[in-house]
N, C-alpha and C. Protein backbone atom coordinates (compact mmCIF):
# COMPACT_ATOMS: atom_id res chain seq x y z
N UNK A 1 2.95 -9.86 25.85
CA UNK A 1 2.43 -8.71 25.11
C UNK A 1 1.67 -7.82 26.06
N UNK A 2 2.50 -6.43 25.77
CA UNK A 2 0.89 -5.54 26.80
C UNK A 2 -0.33 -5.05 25.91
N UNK A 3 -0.98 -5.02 26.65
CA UNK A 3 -2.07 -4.07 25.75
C UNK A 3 -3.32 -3.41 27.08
N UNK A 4 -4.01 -2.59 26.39
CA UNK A 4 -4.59 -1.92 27.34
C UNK A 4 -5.94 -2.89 27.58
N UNK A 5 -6.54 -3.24 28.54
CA UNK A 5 -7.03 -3.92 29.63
C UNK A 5 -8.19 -4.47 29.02
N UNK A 6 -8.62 -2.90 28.30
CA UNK A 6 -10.20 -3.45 27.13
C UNK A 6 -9.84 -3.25 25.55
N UNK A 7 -8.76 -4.28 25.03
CA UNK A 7 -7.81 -4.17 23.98
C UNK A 7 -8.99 -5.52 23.30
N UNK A 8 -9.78 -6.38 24.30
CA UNK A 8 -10.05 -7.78 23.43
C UNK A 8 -11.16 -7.31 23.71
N UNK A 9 -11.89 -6.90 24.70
CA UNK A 9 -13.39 -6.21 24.00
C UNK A 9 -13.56 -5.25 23.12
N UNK A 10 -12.56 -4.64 23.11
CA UNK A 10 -12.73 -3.32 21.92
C UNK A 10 -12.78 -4.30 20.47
N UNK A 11 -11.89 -5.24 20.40
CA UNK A 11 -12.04 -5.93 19.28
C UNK A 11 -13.17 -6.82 18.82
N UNK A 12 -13.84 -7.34 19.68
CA UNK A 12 -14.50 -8.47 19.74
C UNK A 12 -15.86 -7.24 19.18
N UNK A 13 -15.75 -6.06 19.94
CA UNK A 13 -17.27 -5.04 20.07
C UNK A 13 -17.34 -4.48 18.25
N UNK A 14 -16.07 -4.00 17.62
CA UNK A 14 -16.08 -3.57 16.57
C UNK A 14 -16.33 -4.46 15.74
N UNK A 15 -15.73 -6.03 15.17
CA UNK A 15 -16.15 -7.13 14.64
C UNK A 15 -17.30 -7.28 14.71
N UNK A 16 -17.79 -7.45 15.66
CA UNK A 16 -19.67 -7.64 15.83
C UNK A 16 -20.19 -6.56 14.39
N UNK A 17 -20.02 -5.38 14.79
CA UNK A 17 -20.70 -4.28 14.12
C UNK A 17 -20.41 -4.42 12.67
N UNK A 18 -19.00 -4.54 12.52
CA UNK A 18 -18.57 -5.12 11.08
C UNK A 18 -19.24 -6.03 10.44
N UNK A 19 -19.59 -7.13 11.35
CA UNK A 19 -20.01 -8.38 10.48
C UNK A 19 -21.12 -8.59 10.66
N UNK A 20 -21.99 -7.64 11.54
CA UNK A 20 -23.40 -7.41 11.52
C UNK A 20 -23.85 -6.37 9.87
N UNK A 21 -23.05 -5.80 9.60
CA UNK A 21 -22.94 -4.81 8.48
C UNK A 21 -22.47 -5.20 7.14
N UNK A 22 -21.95 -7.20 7.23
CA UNK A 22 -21.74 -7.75 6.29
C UNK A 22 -20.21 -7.17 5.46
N UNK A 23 -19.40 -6.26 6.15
CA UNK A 23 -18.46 -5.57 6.05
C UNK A 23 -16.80 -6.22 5.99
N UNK A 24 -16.64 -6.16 4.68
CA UNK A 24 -15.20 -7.05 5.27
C UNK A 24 -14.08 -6.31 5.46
N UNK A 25 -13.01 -6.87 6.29
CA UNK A 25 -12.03 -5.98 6.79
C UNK A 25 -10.94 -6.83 7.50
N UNK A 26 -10.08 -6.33 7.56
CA UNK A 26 -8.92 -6.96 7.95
C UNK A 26 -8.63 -6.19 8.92
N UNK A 27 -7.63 -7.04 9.89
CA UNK A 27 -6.33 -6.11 11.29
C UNK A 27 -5.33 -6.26 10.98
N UNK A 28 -4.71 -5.21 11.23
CA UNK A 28 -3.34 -4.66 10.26
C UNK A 28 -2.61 -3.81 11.40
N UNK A 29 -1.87 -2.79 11.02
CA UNK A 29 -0.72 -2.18 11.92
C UNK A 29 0.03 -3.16 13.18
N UNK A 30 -0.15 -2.66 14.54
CA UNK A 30 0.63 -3.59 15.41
C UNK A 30 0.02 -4.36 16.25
N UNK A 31 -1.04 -4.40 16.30
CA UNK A 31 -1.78 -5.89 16.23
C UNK A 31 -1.56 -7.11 15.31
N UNK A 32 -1.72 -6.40 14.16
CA UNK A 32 -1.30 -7.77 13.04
C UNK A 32 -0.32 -7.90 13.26
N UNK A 33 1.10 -7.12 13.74
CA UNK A 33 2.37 -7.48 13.86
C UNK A 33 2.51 -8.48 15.23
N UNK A 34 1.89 -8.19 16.08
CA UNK A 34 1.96 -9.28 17.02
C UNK A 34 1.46 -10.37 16.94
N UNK A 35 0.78 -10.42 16.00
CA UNK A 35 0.13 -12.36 15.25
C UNK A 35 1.28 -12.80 14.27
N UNK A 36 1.99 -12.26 14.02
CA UNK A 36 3.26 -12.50 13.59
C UNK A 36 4.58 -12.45 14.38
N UNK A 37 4.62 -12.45 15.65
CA UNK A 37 5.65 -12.47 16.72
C UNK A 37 6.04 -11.32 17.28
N UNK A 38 5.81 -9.81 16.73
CA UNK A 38 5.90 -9.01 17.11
C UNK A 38 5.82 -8.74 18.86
N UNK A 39 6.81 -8.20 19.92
CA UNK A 39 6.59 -8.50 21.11
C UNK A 39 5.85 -6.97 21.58
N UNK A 40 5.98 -5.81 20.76
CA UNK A 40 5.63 -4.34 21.56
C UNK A 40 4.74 -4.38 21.71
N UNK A 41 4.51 -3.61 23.03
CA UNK A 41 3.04 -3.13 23.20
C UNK A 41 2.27 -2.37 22.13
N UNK A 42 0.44 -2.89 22.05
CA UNK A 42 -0.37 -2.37 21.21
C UNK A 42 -0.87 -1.07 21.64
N UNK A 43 -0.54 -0.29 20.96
CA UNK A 43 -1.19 1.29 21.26
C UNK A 43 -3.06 1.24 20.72
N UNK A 44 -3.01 0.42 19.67
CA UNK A 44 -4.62 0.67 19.28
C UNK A 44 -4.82 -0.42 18.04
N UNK A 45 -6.19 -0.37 18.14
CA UNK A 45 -6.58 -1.08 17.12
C UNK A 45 -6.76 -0.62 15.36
N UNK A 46 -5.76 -1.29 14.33
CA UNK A 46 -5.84 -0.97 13.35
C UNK A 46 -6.64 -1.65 12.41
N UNK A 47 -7.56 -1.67 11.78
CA UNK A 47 -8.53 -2.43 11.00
C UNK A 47 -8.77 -1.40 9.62
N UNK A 48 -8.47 -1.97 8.47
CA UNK A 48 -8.94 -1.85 6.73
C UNK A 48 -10.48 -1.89 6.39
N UNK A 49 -10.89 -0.87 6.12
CA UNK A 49 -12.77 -2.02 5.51
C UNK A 49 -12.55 -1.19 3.98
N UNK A 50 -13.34 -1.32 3.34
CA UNK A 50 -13.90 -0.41 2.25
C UNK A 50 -13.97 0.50 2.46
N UNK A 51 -13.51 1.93 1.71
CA UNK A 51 -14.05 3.22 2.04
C UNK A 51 -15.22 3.85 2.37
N UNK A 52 -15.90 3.24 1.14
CA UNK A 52 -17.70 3.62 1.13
C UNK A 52 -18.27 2.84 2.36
N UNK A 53 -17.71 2.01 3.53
CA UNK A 53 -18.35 1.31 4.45
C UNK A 53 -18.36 1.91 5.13
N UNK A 54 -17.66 2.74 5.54
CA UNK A 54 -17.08 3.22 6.61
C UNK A 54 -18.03 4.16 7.20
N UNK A 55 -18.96 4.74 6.80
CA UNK A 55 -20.31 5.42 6.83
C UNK A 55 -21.48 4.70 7.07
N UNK A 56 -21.14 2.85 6.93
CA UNK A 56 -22.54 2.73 7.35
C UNK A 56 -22.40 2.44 8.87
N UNK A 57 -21.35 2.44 9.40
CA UNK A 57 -21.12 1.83 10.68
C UNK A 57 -21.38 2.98 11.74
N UNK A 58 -21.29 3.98 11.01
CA UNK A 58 -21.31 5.42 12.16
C UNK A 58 -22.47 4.97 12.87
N UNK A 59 -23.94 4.81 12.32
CA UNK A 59 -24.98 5.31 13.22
C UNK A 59 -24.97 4.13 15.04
N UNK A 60 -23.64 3.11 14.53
CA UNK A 60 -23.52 1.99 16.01
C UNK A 60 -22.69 2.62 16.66
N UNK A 61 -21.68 3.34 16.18
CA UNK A 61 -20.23 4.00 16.86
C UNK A 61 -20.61 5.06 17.14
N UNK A 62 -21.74 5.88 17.32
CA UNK A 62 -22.03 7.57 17.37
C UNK A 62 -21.51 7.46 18.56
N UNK A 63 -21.47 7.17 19.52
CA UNK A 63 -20.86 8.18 20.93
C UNK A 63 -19.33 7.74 20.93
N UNK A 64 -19.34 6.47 20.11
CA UNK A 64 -17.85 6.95 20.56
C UNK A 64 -16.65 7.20 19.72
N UNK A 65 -17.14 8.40 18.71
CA UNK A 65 -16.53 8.89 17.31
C UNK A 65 -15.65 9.96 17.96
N UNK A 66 -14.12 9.85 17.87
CA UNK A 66 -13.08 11.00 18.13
C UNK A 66 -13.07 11.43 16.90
N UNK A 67 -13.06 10.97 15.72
CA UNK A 67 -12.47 11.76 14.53
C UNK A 67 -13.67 11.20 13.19
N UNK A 68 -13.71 11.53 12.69
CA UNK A 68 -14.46 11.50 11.32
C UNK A 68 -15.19 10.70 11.53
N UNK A 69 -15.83 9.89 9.70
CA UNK A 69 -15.27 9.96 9.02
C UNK A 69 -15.12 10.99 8.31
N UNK A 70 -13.51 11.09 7.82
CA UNK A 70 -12.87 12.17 6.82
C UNK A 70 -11.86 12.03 6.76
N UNK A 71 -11.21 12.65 5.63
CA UNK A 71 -9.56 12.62 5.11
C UNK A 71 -9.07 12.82 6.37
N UNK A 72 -8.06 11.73 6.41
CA UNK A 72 -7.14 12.55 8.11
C UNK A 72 -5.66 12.50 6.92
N UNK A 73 -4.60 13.31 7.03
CA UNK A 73 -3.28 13.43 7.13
C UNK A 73 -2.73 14.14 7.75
N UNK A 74 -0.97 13.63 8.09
CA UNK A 74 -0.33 14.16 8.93
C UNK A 74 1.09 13.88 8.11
N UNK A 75 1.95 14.17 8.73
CA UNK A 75 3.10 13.78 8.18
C UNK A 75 3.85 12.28 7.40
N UNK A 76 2.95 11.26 8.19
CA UNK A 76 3.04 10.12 7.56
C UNK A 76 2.20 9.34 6.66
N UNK A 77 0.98 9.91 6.94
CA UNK A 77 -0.45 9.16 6.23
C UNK A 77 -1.23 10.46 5.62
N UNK A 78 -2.20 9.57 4.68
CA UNK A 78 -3.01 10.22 4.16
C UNK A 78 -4.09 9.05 3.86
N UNK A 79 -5.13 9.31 4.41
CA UNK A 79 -6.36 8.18 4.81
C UNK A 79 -7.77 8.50 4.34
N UNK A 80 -8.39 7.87 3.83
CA UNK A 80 -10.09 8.29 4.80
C UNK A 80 -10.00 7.69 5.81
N UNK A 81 -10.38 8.18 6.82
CA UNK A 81 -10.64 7.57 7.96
C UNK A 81 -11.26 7.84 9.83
N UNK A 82 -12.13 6.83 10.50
CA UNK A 82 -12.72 7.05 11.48
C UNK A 82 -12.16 6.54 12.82
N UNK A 83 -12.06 7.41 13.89
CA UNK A 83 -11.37 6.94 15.04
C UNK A 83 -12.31 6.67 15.82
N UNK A 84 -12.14 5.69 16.84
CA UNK A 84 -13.14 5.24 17.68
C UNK A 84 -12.47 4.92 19.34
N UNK A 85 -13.27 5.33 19.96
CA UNK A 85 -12.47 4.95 21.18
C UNK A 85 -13.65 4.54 21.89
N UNK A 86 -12.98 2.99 22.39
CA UNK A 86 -13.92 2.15 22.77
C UNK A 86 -13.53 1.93 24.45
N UNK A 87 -14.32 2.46 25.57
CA UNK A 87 -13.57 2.00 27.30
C UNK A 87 -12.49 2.30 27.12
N UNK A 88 -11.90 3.24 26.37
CA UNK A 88 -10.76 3.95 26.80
C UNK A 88 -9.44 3.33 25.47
N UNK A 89 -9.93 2.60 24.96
CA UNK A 89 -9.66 1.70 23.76
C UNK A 89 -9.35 2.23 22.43
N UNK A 90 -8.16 2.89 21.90
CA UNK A 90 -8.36 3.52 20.40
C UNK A 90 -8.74 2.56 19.41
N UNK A 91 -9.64 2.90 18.31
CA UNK A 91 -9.87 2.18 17.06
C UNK A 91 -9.31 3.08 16.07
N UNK A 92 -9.03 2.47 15.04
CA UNK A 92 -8.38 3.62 14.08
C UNK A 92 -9.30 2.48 12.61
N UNK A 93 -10.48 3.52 12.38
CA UNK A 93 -10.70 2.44 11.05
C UNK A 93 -10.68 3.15 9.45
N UNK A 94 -9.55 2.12 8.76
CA UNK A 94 -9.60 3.22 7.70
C UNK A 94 -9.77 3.02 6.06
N UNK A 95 -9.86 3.27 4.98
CA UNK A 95 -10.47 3.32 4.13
C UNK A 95 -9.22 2.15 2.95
N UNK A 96 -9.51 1.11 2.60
CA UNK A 96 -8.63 0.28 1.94
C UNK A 96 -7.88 0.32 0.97
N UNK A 97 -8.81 1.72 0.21
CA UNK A 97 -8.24 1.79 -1.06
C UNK A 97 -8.09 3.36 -1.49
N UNK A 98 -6.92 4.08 -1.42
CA UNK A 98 -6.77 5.55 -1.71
C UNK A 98 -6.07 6.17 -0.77
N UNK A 99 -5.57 4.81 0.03
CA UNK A 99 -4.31 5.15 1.33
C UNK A 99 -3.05 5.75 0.91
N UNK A 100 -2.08 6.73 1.14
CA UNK A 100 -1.19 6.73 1.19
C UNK A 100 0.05 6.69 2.41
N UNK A 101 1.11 6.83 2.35
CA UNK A 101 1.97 6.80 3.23
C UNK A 101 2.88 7.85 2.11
N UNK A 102 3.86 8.81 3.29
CA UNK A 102 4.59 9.74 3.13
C UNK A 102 5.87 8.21 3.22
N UNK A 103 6.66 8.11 1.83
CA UNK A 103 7.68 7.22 2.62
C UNK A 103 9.36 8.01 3.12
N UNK A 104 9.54 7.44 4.48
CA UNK A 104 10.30 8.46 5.64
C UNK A 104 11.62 8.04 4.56
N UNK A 105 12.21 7.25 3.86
CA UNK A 105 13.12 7.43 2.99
C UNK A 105 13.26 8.40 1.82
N UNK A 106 12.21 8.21 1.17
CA UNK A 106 12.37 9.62 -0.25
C UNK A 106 11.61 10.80 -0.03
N UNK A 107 10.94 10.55 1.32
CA UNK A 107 9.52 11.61 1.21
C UNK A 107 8.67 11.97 0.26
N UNK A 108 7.91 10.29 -0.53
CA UNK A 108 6.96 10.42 -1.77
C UNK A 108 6.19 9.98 -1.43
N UNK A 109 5.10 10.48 -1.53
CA UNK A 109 3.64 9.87 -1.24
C UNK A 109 3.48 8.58 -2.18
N UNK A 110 3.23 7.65 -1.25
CA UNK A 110 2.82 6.14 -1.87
C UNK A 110 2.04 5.71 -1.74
N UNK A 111 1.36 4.94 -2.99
CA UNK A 111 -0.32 4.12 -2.65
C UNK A 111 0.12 3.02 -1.88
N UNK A 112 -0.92 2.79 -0.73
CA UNK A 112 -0.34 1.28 0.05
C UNK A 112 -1.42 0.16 -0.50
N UNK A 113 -0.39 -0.83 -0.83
CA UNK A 113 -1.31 -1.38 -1.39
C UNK A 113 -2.28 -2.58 -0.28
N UNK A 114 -3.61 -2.47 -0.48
CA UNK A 114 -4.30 -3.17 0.51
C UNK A 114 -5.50 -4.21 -0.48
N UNK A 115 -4.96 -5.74 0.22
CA UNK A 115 -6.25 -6.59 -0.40
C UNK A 115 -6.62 -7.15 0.29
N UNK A 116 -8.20 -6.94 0.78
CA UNK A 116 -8.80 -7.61 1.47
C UNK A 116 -8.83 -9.43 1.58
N UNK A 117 -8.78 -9.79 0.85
CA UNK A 117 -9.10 -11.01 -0.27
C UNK A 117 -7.98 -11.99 0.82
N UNK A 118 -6.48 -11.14 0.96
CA UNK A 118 -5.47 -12.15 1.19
C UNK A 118 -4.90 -12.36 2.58
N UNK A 119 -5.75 -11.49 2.96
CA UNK A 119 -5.83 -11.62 4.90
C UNK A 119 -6.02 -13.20 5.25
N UNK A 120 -5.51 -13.10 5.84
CA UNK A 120 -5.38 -14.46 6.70
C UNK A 120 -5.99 -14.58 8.19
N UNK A 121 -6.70 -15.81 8.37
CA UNK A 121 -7.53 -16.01 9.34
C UNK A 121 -6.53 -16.41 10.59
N UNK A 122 -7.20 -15.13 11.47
CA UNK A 122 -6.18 -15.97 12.84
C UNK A 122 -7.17 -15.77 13.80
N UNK A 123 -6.52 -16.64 14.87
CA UNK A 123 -7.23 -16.42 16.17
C UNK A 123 -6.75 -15.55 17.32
N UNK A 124 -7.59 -14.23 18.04
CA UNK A 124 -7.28 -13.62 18.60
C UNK A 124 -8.27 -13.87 19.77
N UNK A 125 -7.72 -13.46 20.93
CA UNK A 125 -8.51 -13.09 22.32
C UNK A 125 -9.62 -14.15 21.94
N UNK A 126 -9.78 -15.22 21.28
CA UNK A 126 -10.45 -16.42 21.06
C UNK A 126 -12.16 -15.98 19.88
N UNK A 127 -11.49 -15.25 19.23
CA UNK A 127 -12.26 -14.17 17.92
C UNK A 127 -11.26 -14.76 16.47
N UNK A 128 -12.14 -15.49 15.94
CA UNK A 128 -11.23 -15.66 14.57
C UNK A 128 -11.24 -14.40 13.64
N UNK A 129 -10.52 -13.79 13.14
CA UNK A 129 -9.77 -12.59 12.66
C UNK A 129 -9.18 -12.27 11.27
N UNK A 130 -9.69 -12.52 10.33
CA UNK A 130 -8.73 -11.83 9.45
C UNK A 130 -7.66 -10.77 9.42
N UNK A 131 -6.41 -11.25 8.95
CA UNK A 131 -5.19 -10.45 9.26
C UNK A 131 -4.46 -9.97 8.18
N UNK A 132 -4.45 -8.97 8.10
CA UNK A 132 -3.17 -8.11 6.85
C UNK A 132 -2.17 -9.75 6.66
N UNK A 133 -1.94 -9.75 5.11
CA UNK A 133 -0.65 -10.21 4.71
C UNK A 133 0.50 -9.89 5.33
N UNK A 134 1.06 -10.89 5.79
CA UNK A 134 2.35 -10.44 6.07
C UNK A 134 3.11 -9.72 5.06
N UNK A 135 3.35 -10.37 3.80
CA UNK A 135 4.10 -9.27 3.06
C UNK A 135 3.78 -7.86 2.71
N UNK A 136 2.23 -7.64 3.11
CA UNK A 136 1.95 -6.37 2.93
C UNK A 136 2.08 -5.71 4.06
N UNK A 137 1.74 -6.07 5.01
CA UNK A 137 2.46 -5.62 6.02
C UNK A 137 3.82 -5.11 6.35
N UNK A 138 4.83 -5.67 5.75
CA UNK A 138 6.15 -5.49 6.14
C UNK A 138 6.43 -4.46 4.96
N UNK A 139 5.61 -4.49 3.86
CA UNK A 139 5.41 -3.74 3.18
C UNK A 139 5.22 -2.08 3.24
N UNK A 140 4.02 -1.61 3.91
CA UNK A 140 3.83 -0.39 4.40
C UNK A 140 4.77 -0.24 5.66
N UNK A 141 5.00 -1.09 6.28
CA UNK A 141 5.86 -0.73 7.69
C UNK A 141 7.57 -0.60 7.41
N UNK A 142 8.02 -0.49 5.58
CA UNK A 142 9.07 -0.10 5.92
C UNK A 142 9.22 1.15 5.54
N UNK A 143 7.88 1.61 4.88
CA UNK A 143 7.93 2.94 4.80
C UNK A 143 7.93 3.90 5.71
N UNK A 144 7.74 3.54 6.58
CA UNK A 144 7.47 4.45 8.32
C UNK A 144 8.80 4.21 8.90
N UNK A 145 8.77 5.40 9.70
CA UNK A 145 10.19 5.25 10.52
C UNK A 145 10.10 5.27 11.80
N UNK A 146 10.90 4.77 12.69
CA UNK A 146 10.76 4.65 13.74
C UNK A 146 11.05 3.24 14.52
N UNK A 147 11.07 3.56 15.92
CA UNK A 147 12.28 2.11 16.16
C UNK A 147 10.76 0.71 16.62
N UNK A 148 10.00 1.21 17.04
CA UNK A 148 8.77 -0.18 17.04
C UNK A 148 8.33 -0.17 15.32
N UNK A 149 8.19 0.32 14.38
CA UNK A 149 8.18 -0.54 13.02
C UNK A 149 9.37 -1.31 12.82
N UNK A 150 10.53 -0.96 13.47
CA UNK A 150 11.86 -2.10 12.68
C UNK A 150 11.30 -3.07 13.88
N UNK A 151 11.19 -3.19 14.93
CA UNK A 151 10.89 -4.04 15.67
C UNK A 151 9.90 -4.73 15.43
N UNK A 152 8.59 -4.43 14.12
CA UNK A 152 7.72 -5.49 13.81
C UNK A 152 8.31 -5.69 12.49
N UNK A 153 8.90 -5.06 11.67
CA UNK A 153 9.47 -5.56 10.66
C UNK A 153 10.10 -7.10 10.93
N UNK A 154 10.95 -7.10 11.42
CA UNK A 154 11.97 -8.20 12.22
C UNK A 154 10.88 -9.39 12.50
N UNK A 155 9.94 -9.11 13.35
CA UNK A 155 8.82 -10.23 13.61
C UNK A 155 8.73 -10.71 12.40
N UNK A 156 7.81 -10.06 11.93
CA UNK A 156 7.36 -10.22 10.52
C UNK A 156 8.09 -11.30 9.61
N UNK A 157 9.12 -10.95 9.48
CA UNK A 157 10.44 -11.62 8.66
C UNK A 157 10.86 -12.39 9.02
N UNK A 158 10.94 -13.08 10.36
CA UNK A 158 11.15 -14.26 11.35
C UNK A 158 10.20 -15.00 10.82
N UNK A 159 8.91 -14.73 11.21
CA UNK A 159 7.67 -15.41 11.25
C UNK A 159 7.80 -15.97 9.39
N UNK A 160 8.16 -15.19 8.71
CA UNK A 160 8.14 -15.70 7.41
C UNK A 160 8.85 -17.04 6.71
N UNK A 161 10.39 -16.65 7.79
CA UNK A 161 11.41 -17.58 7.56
C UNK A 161 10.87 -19.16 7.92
N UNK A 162 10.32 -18.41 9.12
CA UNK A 162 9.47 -19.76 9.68
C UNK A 162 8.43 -20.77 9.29
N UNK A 163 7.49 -20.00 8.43
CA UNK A 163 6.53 -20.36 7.45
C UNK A 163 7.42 -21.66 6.41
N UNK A 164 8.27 -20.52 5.71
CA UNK A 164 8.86 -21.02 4.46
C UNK A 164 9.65 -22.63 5.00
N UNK A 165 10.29 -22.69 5.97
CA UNK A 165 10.97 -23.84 6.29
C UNK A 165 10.02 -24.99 6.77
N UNK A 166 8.92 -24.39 6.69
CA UNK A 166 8.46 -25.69 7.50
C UNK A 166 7.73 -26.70 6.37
């Protein structure tokens, strides 16, 4: 797996603040896909908290706030949400509940559905982790298009087969 150099301090630094803040939250996008076998490189860190949390964390993250918090959309998403860039490190943290996704098949805005509750504990960079559901995961990621979502889709669905047989 590649990832950028300060990919496990950026994680280890945001968790702290999270769980100093009593904040729960999950890792999701292609991080969570690579705890599920996913092989692409990680562009950034994706993490879920509560919407209303997401404001108490600013006054630890002030210098290193690229974007909000605030509504971000673009062609694929529609979020609350705060970007963070940690040693050069993207964070992308965003609001759990009032997410949408543009889906690249019908072009309809969809609620994604996110539960904290069913994240699953893994171990990362030696940081135990709560992790997006896999099925929710594979879930929002087939709404997106593009050739690294079919490539964590596929993980995803491996890793499942794998579960189930054993």
């Amino acid at each position: 797996m590649s990832h950028h150099p300060h990919l496990p301090d950026a994680l280890r630094w945001i968790i702290a603040i999270l769980r100093k803040h009593r904040i729960p939250f999950q890792v999701t996008g292609g991080l969570a896909a690579h705890f599920y076998g996913s092989q692409r490189p990680i562009n950034d860190i994706d993490i879920d908290v509560p919407e209303e949390a997401i404001s108490a964390v600013v006054p630890d993250v002030q210098q290193y706030r690229v974007f909000g918090p605030a509504r971000y959309e673009d062609g694929a998403w529609d979020v609350f949400l705060m970007t963070l860039e940690y040693r050069g490190q993207l964070i992308d943290i965003g609001g759990a509940e009032g997410t949408r996704i543009r889906d690249g098949k019908t072009s309809k805005w969809t609620p994604v559905h996110c539960d904290l509750l069913t994240a699953n504990e893994k171990q990362l960079f030696g940081t135990i982790v709560p992790v997006v559901d896999p099925h929710d995961l594979i879930a929002y990621k087939e709404m997106l298009t593009g050739e690294h979502q079919q490539e964590d889709i596929a993980a995803v669905k491996k890793y499942l087969r794998q579960e189930s047989s054993q």
